[in-house]
Protein backbone atom coordinates (compact mmCIF):
# COMPACT_ATOMS: atom_id res chain seq x y z
CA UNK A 1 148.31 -88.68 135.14
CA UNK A 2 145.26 -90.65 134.28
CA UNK A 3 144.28 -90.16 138.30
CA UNK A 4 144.97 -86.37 138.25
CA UNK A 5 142.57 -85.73 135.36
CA UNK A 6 140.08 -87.94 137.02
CA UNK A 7 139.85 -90.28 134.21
CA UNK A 8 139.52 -94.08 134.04
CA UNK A 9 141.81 -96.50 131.51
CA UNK A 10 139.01 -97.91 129.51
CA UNK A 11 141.54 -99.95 127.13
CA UNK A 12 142.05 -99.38 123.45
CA UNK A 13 139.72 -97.68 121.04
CA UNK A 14 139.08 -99.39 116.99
CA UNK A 15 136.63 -98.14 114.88
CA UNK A 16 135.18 -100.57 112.05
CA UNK A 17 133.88 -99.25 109.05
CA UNK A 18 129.93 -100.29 108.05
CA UNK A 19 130.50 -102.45 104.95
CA UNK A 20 128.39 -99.84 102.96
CA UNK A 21 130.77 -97.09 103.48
CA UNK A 22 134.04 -99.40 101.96
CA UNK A 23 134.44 -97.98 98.68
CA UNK A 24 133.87 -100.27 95.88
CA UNK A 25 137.58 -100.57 94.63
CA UNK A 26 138.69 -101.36 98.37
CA UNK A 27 139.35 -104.93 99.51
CA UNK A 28 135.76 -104.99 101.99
CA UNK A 29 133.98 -104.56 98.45
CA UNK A 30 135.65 -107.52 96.81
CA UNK A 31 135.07 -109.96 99.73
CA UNK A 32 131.30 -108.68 100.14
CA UNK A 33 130.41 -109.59 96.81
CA UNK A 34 132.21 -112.92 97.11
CA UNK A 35 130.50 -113.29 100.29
CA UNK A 36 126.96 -112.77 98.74
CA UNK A 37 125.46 -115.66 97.59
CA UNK A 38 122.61 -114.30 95.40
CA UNK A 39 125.21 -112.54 93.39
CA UNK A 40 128.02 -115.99 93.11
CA UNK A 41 124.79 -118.15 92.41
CA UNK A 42 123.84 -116.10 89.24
CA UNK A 43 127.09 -115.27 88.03
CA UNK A 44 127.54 -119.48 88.58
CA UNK A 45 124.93 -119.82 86.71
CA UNK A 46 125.63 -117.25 83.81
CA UNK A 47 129.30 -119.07 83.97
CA UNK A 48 127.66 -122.37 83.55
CA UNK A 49 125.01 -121.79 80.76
CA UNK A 50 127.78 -119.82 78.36
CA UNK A 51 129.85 -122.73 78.52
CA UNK A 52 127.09 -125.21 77.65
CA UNK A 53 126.60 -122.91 74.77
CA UNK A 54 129.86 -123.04 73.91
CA UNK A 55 130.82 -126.97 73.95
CA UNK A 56 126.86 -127.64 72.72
CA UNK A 57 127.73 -128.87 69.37
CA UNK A 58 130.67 -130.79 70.12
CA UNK A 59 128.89 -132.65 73.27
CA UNK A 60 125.79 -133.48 70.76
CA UNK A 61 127.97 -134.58 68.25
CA UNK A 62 129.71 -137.22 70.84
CA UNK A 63 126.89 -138.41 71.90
CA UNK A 64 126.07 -139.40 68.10
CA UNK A 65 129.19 -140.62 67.24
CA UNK A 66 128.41 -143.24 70.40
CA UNK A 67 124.56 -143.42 69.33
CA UNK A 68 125.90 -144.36 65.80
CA UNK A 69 128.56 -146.79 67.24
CA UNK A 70 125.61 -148.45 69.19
CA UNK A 71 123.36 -148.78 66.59
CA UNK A 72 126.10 -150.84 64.04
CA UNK A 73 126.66 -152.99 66.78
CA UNK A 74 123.07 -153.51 66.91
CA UNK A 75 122.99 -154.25 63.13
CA UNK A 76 125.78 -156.49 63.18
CA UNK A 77 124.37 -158.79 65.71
CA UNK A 78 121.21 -158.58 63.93
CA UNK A 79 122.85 -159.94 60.64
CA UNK A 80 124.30 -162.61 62.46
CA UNK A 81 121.35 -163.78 63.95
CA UNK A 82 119.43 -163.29 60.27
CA UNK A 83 121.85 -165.72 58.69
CA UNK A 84 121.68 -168.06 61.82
CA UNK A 85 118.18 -168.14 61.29
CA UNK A 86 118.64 -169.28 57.62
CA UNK A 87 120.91 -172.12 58.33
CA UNK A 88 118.07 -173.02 61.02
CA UNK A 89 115.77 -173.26 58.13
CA UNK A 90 117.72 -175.45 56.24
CA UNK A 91 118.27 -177.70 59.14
CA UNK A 92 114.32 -177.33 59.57
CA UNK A 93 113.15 -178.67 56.18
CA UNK A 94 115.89 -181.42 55.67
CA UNK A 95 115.34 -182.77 58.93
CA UNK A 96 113.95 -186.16 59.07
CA UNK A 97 112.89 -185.43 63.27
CA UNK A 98 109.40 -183.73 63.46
CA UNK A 99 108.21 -186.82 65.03
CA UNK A 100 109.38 -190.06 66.59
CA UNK A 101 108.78 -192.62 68.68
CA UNK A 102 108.60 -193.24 72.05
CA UNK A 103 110.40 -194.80 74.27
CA UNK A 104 107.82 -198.45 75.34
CA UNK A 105 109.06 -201.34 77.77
CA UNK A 106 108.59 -204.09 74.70
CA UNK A 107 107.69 -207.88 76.63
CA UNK A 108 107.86 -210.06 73.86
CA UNK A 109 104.60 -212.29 72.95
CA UNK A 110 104.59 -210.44 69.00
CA UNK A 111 106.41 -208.30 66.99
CA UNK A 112 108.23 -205.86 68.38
CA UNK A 113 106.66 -202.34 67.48
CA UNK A 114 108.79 -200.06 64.54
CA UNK A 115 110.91 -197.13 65.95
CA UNK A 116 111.79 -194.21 64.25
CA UNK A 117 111.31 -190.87 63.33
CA UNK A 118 109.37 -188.45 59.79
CA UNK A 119 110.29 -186.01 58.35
CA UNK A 120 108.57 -183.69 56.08
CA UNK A 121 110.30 -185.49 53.36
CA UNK A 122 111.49 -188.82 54.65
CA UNK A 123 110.63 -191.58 57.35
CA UNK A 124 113.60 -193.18 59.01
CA UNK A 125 113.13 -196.69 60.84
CA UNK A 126 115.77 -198.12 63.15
CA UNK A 127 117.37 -201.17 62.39
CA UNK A 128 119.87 -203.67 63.64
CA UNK A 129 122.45 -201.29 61.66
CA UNK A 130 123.60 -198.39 62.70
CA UNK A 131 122.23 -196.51 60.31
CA UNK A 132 118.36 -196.22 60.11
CA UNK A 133 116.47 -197.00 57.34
CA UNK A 134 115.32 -194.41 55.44
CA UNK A 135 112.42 -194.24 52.67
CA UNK A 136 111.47 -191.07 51.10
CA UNK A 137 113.13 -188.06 48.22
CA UNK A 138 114.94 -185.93 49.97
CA UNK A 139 117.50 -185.58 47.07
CA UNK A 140 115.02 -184.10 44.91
CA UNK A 141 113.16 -182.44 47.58
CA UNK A 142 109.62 -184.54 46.70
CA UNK A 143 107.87 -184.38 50.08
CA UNK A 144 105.64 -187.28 51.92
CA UNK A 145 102.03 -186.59 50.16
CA UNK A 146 100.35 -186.02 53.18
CA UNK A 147 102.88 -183.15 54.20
CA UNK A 148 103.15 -181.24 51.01
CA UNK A 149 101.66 -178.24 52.24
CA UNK A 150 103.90 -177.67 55.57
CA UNK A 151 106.93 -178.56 53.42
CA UNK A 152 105.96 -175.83 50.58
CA UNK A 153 105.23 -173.49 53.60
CA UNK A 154 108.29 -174.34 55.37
CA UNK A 155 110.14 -173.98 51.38
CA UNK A 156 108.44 -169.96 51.54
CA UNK A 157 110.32 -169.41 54.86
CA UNK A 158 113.40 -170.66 53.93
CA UNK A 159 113.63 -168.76 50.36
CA UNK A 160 112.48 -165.77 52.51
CA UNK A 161 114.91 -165.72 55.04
CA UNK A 162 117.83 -166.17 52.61
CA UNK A 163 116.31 -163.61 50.63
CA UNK A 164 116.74 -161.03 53.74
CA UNK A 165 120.18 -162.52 53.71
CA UNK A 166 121.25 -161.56 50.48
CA UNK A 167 119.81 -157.98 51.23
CA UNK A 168 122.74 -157.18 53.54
CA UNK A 169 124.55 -156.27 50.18
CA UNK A 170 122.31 -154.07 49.29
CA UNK A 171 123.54 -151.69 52.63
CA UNK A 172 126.29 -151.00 49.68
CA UNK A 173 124.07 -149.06 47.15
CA UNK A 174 121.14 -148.01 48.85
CA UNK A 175 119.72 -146.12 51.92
CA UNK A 176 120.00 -148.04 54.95
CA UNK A 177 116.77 -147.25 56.45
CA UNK A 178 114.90 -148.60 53.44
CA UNK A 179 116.45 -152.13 53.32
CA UNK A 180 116.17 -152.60 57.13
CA UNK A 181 112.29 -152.44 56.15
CA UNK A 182 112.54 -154.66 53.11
CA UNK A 183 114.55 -157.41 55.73
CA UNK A 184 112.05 -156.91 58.19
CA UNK A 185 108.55 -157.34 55.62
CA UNK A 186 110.61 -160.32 54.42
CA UNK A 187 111.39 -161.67 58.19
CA UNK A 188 107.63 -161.08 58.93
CA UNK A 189 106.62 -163.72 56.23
CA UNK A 190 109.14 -165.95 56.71
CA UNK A 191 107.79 -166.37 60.13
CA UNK A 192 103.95 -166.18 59.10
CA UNK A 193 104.73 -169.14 56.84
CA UNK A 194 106.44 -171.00 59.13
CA UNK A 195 103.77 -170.69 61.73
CA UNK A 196 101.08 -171.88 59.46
CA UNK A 197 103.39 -174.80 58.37
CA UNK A 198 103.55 -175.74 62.38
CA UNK A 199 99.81 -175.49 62.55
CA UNK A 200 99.36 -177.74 59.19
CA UNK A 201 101.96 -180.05 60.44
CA UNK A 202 99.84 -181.99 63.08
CA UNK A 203 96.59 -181.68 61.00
CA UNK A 204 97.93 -183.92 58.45
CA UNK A 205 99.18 -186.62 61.18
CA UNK A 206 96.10 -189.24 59.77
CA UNK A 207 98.04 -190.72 56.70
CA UNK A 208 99.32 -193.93 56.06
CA UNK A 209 103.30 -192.96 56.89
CA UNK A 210 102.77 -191.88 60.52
CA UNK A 211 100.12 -195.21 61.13
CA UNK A 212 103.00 -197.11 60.25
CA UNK A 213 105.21 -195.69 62.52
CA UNK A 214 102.83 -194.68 65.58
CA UNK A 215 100.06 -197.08 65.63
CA UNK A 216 96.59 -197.33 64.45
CA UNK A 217 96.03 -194.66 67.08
CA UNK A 218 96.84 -191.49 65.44
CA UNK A 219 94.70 -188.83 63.82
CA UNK A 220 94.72 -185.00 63.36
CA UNK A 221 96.86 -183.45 66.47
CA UNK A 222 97.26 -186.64 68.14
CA UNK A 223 100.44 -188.74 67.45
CA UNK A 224 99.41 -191.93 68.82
CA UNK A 225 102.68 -193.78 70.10
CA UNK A 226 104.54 -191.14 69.09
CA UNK A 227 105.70 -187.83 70.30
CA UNK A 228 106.90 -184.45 68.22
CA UNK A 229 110.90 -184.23 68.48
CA UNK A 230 113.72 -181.56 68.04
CA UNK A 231 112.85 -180.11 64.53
CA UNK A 232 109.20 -179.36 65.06
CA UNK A 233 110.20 -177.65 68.29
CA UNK A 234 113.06 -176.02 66.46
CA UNK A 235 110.27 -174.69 64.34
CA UNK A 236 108.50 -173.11 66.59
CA UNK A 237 111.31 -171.29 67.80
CA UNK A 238 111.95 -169.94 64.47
CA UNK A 239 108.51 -168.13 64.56
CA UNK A 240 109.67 -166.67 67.93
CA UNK A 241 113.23 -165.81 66.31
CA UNK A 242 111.72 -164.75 62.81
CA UNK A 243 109.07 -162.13 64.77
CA UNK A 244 112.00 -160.90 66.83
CA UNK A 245 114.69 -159.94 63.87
CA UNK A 246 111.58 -158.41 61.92
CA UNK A 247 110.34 -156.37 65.06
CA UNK A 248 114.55 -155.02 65.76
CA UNK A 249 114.88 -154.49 61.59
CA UNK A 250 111.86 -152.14 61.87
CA UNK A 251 113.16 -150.69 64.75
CA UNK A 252 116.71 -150.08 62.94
CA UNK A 253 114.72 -148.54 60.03
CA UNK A 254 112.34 -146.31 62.14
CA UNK A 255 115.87 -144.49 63.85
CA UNK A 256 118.11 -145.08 61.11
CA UNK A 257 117.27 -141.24 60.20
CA UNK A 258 118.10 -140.28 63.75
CA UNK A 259 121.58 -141.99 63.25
CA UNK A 260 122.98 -139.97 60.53
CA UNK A 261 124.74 -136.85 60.10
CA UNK A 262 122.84 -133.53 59.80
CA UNK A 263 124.90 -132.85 56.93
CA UNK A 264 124.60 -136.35 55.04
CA UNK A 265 122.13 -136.16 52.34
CA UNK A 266 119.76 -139.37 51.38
CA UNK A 267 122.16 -140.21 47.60
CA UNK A 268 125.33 -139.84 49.63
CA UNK A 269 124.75 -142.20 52.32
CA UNK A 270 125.52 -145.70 52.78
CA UNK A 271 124.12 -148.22 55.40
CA UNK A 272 125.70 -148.00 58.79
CA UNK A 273 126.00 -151.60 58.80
CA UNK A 274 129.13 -151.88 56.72
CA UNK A 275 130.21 -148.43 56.56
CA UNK A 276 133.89 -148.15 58.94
């Protein structure tokens, strides 16, 4: 028939609709707006802001329930390294092993030379017993006479640092922030006076105890035949220990504000230290 009209097949005929004319209830409306990403970014970001607004308190007040976990274990290491630091003391001023001899290839031809080792309060000499020989007061804490002044120094430190010590039950009754700073002044001294009692130490090497020991060689910082041992170096690492508990105590005070509650009230609040 196609041939009789003089008309030519040209296949089938569909007609699609300009998104603009699909009405805005229709299915082409939906998928265009889903398809547009101006529109999905904002209402993304809308979506996203709403619920940070919404979980906002209870995401800040995880993140200070772990700040205020972090900090206790901060405080509880630092108490254990406080009272460490007091037993070093102790072990400091009892110590009879600031200085000792050295180790010399004896020949014969004379006496052989003394070995031992001094203290701030007693001077031990080897013997053919097992136990040295040692002359001194250490039971009623009378130091040498030419080291009185490092051992009253080193006496400061020590009553300083187990002062600190005996602070930690004061995170009981008062505010926390307030007897970080009163460990931390304390710390500071302890460590100033120990320091000075290193520096005194070698000054007072020209006496009559350490001639006897090292030779007619020694004077003010120089030990003659002898050579500083364990306790004086142990003493010098206090200072390093003492400057580094004061310098974290003032750093636990400084935040220790930041750590509580908003809602916690200076009377009502006891140190994080202790408090489960």
């Amino acid at each position: 028939m196609c041939e009789e009209d003089g008309c030519k097949w040209r296949g089938p005929v569909f007609t699609v609709a300009h998104p603009a004319v699909i009405p805005p209830g229709g299915r082409g409306g939906e998928e265009s707006l889903r398809s547009d990403p101006v529109v999905g970014g904002r209402d993304l970001e809308s979506a996203r802001a709403e619920s940070m607004q919404h979980h906002s308190p209870e995401v800040a007040r995880l993140y200070q329930t772990e700040f205020i976990r972090s900090a206790r274990a901060i405080g509880v290491l630092w108490a254990i390294c406080t009272l460490c630091f007091a037993v070093i003391e102790v072990v400091i001023l009892i110590q009879p092993s600031w200085v000792g001899t050295r180790e010399l290839h004896y020949r014969g031809g004379g006496p052989a030379p003394p070995t031992g080792t001094l203290g701030l309060f007693e001077v031990c000499m080897e013997t053919d017993w097992p136990v040295p020989e040692c002359r001194g007061s250490l039971h009623t804490l009378t130091p040498l006479p030419a080291f009185q002044s490092p051992a009253v120094l080193v006496c400061m430190s020590l009553t300083m640092v187990w002062a600190s010590v005996g602070c930690l039950c004061l995170f009981r009754f008062c505010n926390a922030a307030t007897v970080y700073k009163i460990c931390a002044w304390l710390q500071l001294t302890a460590g100033f006076c120990l320091a000075l009692a290193c520096v005194l130490f070698p000054d007072s090497w020209a006496c009559a105890e350490m001639r006897a020991l090292c030779g007619e060689r020694v004077s003010s910082f120089s030990p003659g035949n002898c050579s500083v041992h364990w306790a004086y170096i142990l003493a010098m690492l206090g200072v390093l220990d003492a400057g580094i508990l004061a310098t974290l105590a003032f750093v636990l005070g400084n935040r220790q504000d930041a750590l509580l509650p908003d809602n916690a009230k200076d009377g009502d609040v006891t140190g994080l230290l202790l408090v489960a």
